[in-house]
Each structure stands twice: as C-alpha cells, then as structure tokens.
C-alpha atoms as a PDB file:
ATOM      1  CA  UNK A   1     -77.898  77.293-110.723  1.00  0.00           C
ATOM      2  CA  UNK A   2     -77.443  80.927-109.986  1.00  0.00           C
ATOM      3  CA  UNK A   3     -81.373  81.328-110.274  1.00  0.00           C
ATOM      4  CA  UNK A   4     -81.429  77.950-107.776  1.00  0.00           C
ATOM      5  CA  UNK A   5     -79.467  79.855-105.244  1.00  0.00           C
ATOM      6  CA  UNK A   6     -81.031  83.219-105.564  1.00  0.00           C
ATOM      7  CA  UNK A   7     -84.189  81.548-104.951  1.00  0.00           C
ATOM      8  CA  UNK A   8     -82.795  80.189-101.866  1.00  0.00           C
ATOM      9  CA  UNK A   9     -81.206  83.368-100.735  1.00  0.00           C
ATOM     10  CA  UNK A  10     -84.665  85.082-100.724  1.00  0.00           C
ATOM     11  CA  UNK A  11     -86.455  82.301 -98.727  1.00  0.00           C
ATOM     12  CA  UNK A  12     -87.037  84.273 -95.303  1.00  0.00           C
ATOM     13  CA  UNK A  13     -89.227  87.271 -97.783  1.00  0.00           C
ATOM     14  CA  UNK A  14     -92.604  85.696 -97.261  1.00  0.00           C
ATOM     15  CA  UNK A  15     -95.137  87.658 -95.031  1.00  0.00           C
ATOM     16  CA  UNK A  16     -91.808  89.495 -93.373  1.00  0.00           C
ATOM     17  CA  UNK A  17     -93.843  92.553 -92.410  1.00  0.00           C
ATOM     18  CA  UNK A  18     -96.659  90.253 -90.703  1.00  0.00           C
ATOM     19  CA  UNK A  19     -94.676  88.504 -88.960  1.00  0.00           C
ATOM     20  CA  UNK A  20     -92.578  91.710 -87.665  1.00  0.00           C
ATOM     21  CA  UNK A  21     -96.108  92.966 -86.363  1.00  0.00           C
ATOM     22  CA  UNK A  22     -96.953  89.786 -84.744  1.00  0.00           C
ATOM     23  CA  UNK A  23     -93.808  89.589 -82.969  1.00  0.00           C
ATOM     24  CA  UNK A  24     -94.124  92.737 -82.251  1.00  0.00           C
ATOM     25  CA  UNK A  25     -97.315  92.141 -79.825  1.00  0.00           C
ATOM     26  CA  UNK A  26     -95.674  89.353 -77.868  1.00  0.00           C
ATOM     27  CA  UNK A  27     -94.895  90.524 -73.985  1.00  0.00           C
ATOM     28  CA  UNK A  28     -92.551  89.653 -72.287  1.00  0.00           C
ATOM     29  CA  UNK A  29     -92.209  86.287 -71.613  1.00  0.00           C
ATOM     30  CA  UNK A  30     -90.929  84.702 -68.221  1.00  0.00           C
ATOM     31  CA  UNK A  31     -87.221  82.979 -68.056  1.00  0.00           C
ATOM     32  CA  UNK A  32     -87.042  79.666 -69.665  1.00  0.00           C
ATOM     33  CA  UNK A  33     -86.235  77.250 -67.388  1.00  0.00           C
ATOM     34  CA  UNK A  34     -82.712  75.877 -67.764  1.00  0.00           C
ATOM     35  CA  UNK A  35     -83.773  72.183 -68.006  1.00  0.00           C
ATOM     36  CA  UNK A  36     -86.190  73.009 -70.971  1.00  0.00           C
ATOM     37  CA  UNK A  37     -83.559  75.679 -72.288  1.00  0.00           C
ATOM     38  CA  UNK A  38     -80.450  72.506 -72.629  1.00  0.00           C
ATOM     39  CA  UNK A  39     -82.414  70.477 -74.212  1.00  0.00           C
ATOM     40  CA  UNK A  40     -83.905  72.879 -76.728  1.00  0.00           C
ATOM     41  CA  UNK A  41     -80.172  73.808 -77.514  1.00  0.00           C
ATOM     42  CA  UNK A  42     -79.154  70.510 -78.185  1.00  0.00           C
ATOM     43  CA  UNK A  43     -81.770  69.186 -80.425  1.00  0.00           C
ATOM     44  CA  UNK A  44     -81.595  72.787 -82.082  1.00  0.00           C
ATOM     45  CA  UNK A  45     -77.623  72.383 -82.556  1.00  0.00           C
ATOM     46  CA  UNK A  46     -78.096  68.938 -84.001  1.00  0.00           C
ATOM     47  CA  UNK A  47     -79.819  70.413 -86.686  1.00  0.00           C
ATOM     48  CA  UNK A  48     -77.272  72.765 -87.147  1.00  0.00           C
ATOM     49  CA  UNK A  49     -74.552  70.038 -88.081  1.00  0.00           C
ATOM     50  CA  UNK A  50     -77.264  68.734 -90.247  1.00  0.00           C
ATOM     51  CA  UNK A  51     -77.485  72.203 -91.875  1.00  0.00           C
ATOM     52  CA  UNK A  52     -73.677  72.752 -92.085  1.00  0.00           C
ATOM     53  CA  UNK A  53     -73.334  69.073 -93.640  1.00  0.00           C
ATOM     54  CA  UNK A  54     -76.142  70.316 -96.465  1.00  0.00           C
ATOM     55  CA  UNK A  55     -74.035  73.683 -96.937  1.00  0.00           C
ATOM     56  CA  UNK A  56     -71.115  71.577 -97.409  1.00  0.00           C
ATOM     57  CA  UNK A  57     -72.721  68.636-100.078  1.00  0.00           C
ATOM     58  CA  UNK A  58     -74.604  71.771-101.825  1.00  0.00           C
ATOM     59  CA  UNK A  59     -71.845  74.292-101.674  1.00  0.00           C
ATOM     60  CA  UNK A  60     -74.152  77.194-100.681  1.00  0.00           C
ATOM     61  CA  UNK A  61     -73.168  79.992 -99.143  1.00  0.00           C
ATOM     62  CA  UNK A  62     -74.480  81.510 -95.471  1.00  0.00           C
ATOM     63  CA  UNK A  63     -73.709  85.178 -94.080  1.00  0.00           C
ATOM     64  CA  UNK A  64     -75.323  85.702 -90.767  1.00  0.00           C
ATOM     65  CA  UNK A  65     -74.907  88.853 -89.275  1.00  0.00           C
ATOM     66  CA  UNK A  66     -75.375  89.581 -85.112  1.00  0.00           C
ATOM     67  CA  UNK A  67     -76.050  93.277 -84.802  1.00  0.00           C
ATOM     68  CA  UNK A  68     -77.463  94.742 -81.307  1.00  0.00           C
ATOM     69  CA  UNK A  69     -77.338  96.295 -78.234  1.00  0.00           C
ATOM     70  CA  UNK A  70     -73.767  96.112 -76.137  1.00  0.00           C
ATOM     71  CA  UNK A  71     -73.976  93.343 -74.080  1.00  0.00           C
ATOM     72  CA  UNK A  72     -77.498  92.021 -75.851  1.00  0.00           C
ATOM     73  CA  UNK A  73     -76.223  88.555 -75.790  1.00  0.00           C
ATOM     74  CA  UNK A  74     -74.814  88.494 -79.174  1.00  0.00           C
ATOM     75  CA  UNK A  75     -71.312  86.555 -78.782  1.00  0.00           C
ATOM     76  CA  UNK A  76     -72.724  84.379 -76.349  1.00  0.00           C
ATOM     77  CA  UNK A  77     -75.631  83.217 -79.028  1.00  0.00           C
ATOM     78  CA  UNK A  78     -72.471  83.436 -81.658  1.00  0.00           C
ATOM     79  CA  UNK A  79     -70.841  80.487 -79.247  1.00  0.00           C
ATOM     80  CA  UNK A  80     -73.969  78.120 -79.188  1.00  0.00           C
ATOM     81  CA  UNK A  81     -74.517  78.592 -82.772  1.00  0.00           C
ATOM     82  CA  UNK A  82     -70.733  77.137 -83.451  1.00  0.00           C
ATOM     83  CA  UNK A  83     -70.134  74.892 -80.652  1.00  0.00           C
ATOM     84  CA  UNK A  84     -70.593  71.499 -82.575  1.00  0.00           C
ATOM     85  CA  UNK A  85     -69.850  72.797 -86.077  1.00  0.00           C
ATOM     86  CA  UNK A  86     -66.740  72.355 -88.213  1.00  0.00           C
ATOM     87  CA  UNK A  87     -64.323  75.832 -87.711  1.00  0.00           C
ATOM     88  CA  UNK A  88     -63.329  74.947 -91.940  1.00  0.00           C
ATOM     89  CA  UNK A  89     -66.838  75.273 -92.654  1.00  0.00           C
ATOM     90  CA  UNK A  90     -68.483  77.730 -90.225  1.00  0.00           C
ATOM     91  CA  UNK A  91     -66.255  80.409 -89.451  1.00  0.00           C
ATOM     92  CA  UNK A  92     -66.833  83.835 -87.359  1.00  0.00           C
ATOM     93  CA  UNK A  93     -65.709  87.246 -88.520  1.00  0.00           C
ATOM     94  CA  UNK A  94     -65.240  89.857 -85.767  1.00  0.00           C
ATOM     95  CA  UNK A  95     -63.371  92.585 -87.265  1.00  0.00           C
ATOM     96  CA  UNK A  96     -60.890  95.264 -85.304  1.00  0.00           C
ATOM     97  CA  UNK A  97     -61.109  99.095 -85.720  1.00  0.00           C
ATOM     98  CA  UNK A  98     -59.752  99.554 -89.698  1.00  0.00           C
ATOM     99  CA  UNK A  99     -56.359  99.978 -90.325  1.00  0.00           C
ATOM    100  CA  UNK A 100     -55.163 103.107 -91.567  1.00  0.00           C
ATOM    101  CA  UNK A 101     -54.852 101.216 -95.047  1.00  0.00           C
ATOM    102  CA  UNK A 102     -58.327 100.247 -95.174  1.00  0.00           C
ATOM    103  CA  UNK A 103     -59.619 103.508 -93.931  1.00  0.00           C
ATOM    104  CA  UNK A 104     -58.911 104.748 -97.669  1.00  0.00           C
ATOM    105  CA  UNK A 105     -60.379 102.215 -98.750  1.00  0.00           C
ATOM    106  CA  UNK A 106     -64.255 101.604-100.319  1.00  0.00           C
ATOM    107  CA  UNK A 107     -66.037 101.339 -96.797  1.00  0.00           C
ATOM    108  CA  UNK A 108     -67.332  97.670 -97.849  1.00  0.00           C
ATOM    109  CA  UNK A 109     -63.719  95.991 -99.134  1.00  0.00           C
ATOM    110  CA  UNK A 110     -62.270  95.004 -95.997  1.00  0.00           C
ATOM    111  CA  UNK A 111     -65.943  93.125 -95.338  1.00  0.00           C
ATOM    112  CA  UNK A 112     -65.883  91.445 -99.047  1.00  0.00           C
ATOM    113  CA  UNK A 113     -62.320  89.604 -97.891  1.00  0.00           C
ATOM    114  CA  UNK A 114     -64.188  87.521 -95.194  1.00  0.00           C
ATOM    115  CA  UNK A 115     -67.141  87.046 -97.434  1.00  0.00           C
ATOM    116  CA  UNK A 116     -67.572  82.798 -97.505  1.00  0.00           C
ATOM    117  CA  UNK A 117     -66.794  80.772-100.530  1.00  0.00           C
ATOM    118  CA  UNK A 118     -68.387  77.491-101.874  1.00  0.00           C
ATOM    119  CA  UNK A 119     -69.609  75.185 -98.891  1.00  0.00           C
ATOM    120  CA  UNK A 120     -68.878  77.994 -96.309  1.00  0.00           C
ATOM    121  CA  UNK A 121     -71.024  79.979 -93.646  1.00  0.00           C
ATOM    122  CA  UNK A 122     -69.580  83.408 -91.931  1.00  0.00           C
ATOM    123  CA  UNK A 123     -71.007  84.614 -88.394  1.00  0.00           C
ATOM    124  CA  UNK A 124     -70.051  88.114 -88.497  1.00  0.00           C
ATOM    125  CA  UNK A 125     -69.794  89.614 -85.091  1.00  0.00           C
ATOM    126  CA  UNK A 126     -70.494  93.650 -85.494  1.00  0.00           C
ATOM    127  CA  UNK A 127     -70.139  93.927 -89.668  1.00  0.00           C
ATOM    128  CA  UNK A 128     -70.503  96.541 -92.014  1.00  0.00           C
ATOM    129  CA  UNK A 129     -73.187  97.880 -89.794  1.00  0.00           C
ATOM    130  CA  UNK A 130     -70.613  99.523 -87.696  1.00  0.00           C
ATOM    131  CA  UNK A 131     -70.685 102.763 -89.820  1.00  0.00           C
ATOM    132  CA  UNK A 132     -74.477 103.576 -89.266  1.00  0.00           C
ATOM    133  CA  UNK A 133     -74.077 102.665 -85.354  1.00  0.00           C
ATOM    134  CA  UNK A 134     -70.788 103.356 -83.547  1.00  0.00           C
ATOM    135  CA  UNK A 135     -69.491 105.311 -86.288  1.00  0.00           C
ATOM    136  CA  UNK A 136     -72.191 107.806 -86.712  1.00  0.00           C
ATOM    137  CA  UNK A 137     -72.697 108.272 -82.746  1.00  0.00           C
ATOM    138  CA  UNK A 138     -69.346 108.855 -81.916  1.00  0.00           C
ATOM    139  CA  UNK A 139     -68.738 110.817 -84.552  1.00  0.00           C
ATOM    140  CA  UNK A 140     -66.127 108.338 -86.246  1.00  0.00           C
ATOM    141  CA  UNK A 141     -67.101 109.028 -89.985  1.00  0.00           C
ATOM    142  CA  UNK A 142     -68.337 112.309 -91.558  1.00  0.00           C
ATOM    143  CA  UNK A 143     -72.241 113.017 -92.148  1.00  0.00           C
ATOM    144  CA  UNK A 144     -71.303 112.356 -96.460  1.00  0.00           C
ATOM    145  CA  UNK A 145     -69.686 108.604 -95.647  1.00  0.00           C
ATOM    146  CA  UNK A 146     -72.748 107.960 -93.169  1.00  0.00           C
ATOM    147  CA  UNK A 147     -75.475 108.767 -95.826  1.00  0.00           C
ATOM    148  CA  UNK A 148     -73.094 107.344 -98.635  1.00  0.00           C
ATOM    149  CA  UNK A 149     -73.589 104.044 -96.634  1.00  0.00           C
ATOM    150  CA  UNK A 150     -77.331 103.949 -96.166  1.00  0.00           C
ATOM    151  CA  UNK A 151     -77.412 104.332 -99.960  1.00  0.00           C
ATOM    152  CA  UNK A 152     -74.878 101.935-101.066  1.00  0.00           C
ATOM    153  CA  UNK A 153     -75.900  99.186 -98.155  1.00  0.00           C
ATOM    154  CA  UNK A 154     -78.892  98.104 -99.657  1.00  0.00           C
ATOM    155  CA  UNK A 155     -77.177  97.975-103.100  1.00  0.00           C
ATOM    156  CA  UNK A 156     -74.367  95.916-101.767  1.00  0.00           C
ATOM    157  CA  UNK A 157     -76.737  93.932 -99.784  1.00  0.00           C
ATOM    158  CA  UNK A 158     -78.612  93.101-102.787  1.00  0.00           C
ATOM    159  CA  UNK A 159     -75.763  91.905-105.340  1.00  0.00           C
ATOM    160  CA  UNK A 160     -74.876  89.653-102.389  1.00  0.00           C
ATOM    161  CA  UNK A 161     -78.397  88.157-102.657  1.00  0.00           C
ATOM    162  CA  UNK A 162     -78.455  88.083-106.100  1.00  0.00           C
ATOM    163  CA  UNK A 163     -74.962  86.179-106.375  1.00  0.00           C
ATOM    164  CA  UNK A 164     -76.410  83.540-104.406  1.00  0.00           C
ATOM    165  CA  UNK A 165     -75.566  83.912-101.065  1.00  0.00           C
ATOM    166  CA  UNK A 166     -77.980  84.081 -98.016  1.00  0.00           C
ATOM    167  CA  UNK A 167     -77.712  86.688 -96.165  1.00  0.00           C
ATOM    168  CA  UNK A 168     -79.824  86.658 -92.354  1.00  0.00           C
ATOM    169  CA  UNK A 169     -79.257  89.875 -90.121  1.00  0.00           C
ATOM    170  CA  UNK A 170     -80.308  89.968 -86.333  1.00  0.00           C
ATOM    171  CA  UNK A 171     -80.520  92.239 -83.729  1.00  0.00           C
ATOM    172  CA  UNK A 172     -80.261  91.662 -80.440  1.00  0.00           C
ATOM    173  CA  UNK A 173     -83.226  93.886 -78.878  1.00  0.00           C
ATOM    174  CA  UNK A 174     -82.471  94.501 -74.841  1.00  0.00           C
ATOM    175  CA  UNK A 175     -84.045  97.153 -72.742  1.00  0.00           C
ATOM    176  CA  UNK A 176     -82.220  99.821 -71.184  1.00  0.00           C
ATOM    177  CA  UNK A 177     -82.322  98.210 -67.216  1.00  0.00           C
ATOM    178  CA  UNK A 178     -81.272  94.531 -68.538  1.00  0.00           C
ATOM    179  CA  UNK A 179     -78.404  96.123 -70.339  1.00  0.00           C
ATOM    180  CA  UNK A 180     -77.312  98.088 -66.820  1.00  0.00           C
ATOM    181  CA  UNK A 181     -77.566  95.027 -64.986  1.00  0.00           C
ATOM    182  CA  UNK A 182     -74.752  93.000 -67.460  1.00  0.00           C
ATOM    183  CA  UNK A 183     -72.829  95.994 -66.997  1.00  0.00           C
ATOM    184  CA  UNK A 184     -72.617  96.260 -63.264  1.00  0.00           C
ATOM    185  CA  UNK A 185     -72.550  92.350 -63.508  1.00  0.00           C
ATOM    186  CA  UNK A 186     -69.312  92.507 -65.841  1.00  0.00           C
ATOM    187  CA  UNK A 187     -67.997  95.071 -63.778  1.00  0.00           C
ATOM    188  CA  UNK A 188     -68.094  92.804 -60.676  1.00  0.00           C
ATOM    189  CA  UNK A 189     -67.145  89.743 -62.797  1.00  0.00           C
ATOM    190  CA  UNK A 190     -62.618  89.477 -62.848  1.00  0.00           C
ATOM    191  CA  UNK A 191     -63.541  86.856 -65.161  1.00  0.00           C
ATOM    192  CA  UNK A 192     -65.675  89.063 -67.832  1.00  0.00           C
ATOM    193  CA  UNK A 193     -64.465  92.362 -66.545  1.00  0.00           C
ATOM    194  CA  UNK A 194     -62.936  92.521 -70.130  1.00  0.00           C
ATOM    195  CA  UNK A 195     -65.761  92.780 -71.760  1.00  0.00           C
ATOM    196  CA  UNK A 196     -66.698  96.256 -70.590  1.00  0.00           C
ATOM    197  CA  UNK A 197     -65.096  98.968 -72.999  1.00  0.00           C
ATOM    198  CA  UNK A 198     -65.069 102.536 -73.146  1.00  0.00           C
ATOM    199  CA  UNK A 199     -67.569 102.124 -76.073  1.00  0.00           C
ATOM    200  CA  UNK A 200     -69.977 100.300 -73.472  1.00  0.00           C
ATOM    201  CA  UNK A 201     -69.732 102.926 -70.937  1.00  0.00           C
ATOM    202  CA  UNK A 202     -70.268 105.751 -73.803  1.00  0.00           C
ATOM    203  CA  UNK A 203     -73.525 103.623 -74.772  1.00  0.00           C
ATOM    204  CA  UNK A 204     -75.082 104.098 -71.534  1.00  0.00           C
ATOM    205  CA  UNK A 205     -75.168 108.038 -71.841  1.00  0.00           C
ATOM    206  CA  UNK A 206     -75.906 108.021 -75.758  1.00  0.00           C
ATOM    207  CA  UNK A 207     -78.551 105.475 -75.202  1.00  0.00           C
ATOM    208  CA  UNK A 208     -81.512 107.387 -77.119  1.00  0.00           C
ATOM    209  CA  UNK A 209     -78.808 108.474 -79.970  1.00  0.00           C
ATOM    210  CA  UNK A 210     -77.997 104.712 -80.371  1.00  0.00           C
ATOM    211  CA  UNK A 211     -82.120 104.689 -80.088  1.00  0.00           C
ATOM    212  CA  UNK A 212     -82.333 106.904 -83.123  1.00  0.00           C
ATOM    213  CA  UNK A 213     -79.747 105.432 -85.399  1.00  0.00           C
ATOM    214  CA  UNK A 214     -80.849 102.244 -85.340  1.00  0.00           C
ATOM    215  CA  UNK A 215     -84.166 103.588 -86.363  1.00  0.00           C
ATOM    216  CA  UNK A 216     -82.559 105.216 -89.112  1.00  0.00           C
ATOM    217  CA  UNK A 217     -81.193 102.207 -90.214  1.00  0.00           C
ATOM    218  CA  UNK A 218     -83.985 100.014 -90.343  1.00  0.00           C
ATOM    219  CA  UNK A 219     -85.503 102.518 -92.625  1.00  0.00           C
ATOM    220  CA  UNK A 220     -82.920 102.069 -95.196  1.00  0.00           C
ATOM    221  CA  UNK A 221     -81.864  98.754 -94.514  1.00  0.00           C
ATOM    222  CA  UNK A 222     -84.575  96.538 -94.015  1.00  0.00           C
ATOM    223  CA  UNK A 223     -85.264  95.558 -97.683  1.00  0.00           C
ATOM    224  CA  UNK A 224     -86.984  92.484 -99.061  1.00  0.00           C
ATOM    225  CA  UNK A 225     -84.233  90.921-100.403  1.00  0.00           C
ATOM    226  CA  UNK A 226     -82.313  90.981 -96.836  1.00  0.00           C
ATOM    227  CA  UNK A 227     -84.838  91.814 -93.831  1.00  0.00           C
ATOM    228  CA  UNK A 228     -83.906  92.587 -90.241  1.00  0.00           C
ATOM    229  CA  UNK A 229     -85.165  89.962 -87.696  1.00  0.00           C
ATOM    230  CA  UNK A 230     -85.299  91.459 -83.947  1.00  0.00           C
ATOM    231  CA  UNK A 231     -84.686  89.284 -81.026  1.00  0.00           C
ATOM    232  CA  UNK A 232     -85.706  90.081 -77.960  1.00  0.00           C
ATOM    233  CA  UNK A 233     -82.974  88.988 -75.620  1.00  0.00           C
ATOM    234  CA  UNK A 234     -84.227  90.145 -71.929  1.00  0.00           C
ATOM    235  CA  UNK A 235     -83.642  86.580 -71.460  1.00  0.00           C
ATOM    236  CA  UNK A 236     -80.133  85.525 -73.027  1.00  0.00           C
ATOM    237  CA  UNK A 237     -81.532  81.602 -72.931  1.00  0.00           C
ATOM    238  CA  UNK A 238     -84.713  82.405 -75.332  1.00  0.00           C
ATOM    239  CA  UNK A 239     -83.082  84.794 -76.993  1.00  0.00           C
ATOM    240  CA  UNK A 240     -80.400  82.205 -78.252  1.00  0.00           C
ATOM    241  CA  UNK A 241     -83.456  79.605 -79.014  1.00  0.00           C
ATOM    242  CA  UNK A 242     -85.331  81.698 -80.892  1.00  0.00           C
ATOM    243  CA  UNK A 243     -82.676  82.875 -83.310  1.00  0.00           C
ATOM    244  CA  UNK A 244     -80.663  79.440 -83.914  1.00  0.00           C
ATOM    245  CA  UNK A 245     -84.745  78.284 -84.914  1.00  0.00           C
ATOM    246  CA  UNK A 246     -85.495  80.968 -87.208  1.00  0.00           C
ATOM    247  CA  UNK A 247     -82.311  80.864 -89.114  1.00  0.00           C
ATOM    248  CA  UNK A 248     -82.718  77.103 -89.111  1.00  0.00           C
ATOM    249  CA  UNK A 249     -86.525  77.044 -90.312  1.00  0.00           C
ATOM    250  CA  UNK A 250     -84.981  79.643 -93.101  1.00  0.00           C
ATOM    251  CA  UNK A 251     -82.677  77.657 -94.498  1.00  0.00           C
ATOM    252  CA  UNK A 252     -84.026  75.107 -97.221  1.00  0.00           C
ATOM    253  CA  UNK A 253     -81.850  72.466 -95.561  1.00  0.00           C
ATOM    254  CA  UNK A 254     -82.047  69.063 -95.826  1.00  0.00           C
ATOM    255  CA  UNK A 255     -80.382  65.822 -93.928  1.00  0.00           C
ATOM    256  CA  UNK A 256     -77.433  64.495 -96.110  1.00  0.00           C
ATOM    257  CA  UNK A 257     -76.640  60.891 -96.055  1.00  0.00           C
ATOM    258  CA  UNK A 258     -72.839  61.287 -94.434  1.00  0.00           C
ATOM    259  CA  UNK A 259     -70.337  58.381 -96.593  1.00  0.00           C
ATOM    260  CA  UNK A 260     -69.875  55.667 -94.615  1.00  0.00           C
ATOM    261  CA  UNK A 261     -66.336  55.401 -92.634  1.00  0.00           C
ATOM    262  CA  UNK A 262     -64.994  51.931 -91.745  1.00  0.00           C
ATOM    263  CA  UNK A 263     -61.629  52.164 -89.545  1.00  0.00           C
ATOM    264  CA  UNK A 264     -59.110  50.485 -90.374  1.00  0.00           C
ATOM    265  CA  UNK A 265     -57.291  47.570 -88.523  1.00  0.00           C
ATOM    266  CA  UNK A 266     -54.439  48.447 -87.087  1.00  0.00           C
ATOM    267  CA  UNK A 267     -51.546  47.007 -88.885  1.00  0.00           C
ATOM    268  CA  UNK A 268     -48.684  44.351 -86.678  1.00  0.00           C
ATOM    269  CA  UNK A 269     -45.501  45.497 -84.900  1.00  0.00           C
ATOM    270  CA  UNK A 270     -42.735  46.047 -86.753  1.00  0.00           C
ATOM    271  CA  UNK A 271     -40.604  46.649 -84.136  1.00  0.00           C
ATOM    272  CA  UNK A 272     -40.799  49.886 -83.170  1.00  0.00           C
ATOM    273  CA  UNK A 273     -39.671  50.722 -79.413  1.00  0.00           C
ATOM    274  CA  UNK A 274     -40.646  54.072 -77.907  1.00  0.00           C
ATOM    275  CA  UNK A 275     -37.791  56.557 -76.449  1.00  0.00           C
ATOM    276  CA  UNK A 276     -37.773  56.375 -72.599  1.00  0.00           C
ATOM    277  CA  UNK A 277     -39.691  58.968 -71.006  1.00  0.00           C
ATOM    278  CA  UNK A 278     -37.166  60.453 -68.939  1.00  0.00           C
ATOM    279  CA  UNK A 279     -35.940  61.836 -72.623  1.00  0.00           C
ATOM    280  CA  UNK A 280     -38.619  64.064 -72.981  1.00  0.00           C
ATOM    281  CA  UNK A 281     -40.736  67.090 -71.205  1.00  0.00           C
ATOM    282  CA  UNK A 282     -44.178  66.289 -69.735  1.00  0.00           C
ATOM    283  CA  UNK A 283     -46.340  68.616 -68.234  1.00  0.00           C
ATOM    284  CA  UNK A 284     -46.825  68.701 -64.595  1.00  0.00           C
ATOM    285  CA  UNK A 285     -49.680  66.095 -63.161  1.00  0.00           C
ATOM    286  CA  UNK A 286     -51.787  68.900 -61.954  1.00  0.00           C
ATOM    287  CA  UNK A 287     -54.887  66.540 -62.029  1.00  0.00           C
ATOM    288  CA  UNK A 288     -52.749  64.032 -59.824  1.00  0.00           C
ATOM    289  CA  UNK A 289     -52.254  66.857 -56.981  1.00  0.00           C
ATOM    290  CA  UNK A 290     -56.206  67.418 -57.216  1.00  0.00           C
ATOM    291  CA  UNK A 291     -57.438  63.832 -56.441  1.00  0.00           C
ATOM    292  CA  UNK A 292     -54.815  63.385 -53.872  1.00  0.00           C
ATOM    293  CA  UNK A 293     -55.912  66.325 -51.752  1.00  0.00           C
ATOM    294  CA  UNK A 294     -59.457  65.828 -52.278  1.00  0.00           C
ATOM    295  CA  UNK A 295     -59.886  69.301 -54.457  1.00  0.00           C
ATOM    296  CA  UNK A 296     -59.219  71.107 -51.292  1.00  0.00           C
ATOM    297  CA  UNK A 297     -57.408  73.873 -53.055  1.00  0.00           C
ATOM    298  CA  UNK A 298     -60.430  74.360 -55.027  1.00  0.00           C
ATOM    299  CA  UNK A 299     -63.044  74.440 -52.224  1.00  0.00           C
ATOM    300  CA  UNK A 300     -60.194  76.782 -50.225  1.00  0.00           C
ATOM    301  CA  UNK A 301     -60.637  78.989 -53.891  1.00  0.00           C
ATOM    302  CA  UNK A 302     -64.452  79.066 -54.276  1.00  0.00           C
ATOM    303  CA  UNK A 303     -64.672  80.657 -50.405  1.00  0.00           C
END
C-alpha cells in the first residue's frame, strides 16, 4: 500500500521541466470572459466533489500549498477550490505569526500538526514557505535558520512524499502593475480594505528582494518528488481555472459510486403540540421591511 500511495504522490513528475518551458512561452492571454469563466468553474468544481469523494473511499491524503505574490489571487482561488466540498474532509490551514512557544520550536512542527490524516486534503494558505519569503526579507529569522531551511525543506518535503501523501505547491505569478492596481483597488474598497497589511505595503518597496528570494527558493525547492507549478494570475478568472485543472488532471482520481440513501417516511403524530410563539425570541423580519418598501433602502444605499 505504502508503495501504492507513493506512486500516487509522485504522479505530477513526468516531463515537469518541459512543461515549465512550454508554459513558460505562453503570452499573455486576454481576460476570459465571465460567461465562459462560470461555467468552466462549475464543471471544474464538480469534479472536485468527485475527487474529494475518491480521497474519502481511498483514504489518501492531499496537501496543496498556495504560495505567491500579495494579492496574486491566492485566497480567492483557495474559496473556489472549497466552495462545494465537505469542511470534514477538505480543510484550509492559514497559520498566524508563531507563538512564542513554537518559535523554539523545530521550524517545521507547528506545520506537521495540520498535516491531513486518512481521507483528508489540507489547502494551506502561506505554509512553511514563510521562512524563505517574508522571513528572510524582513529580516524575521537569522541568515543560519534561513539556509537551515533550504536544506531541511526538501528533506521534509520528501518523507512527506514518501509516506504517501501528495503534496502540489503553486505560486501565484502577478506582475508588478497588476499587483499595484489590487492595492489601490483594496485601498478604495471599505469592504476589502482589510486585506491591505503593513506586510503588503513593505512588498511594494522590496519588490526585487521578494524577486530574488523566490528565485532562491526555486533552486532548492523545486525537486522531483514535489515540483513548483507557476500560475500566472494577471487574470484572477484563468488563473483560478488553470490551477483547480492541473491539480485535478494530477490526481489519479476516479468517480466513486456514492451508497444509495432512501429517506425515510416520516413517522404519525403522537401528539406533540408546539409552545406558542410568543414564548420564544425570533429575529426581526428584516426581509419583510425589504419587500414592503420595494428595496428602497437598498437603491437609497447603492447611490
């Protein structure tokens, strides 16, 4: 079984650099139009139920990690992936600054905790990745721990593989003028004004150091057993396509015949009378107040 799984963990190795230098060519392709882009997404998140249903009936185990730019498009991409699927099953992992505890710890071991079990797939959001990125720009961990971790990353990286688990790592590629645009945009925005941190206004002066340590890290990190996949993500709507169909097409998934369900018939009276409503709380009929003025208050809103 464990040879089973490590076979299946090492699926996406085939032709990885050719395909890296054919993607590589592609220009830049035009918006996808938003009619072509919804129903794309659907189909493509069908198959994704189908694919959490086979994790589930096979007990395999799925680590995806979403590395990138700030404001690439990754947690919006992180949403489509894990709108339809089961939160027991599919999970995301989007860690907070460590803990003074786990700062003394091995850099890995607070990552290992949200590692999935049995029939289980983790999104991580940011990941371990952190310490050759953020860390080493801002000067958050010392030159020895940053060049302890491109050592030991691979290593780790691979006893994950070899254990069984399949482990697919993205980043979200955008250029310099798209990223300034969803900044001023979230800056405008009340509604995703809280996106913007100080970390995403230090990223726009340290943009060639972020340059260069990502480079860095692709040099030690992009191994056979776990490869990088870019995605180009100019365009947030082909940019969430073409991930959710490359991890899809590198999964050895298969449809699983779900058990069939038959409801129940709902059993007679036995004489149960429900307590008046006046004896408990309802919430406010704040749909009520909408249809009787016509949604006035929300056309009065949008002006």
């Amino acid at each position: 079984m464990a040879r089973k799984d490590q076979a299946l963990a090492s699926a996406p190795r085939k032709n990885h650099h050719a395909q890296k230098a054919k993607a590589a060519k592609k220009p830049l392709a035009q918006r996808l139009p938003r009619q072509l882009y919804e129903a794309e997404l659907f189909r493509l998140q069908a198959e994704l139920v189908k694919a959490q249903e086979w994790v589930r009936a096979e007990k395999a185990r799925i680590v995806v990690i979403f590395e990138g730019r700030d404001a690439a498009g990754k947690g919006s991409t992180i949403k489509r992936v894990t709108q339809y699927l089961n939160p027991r099953i599919a999970r995301i992992a989007a860690l907070p600054a460590p803990t003074e505890r786990e700062q003394a710890q091995w850099y890995f071991q607070r990552y290992v905790e949200h590692l999935p079990a049995s029939g289980q797939i983790v999104l991580f959001d940011r990941s371990w990745y952190n310490r050759a990125g953020v860390e080493h720009v801002m000067g958050f961990c010392t030159k020895e721990e940053y060049h302890r971790f491109l050592h030991q990353c691979p290593i780790f990286e691979r006893l994950l593989v070899e254990d069984g688990i399949m482990l697919r790592k993205y980043w979200f590629s955008v250029s310099d003028e798209e990223q300034q645009h969803r900044f001023k945009s979230r800056l405008h925005d009340p509604m995703r004004r809280w996106k913007l941190s100080p970390m995403d206004l230090e990223s726009i002066t340290r943009w060639e150091d972020y340059s260069r340590a990502k480079d860095e890290m692709f040099v030690h990190t992009d191994i056979p057993e776990a490869p990088w996949y870019v995605v180009e993500s100019e365009d947030k709507r082909r940019a969430r396509i073409n991930m959710i169909s490359h991890l899809l097409s590198s999964l050895p998934y298969h449809e699983v015949t779900p058990a069939k369900i038959r409801l129940p018939s709902r059993p007679p009276s036995q004489g149960y009378i429900r307590e008046p409503r006046e004896m408990q709380t309802y919430v406010p009929d704040h749909a009520a107040e909408l249809m009787h003025d016509g949604g006035a208050a929300v056309k009065a809103a949008r002006r």
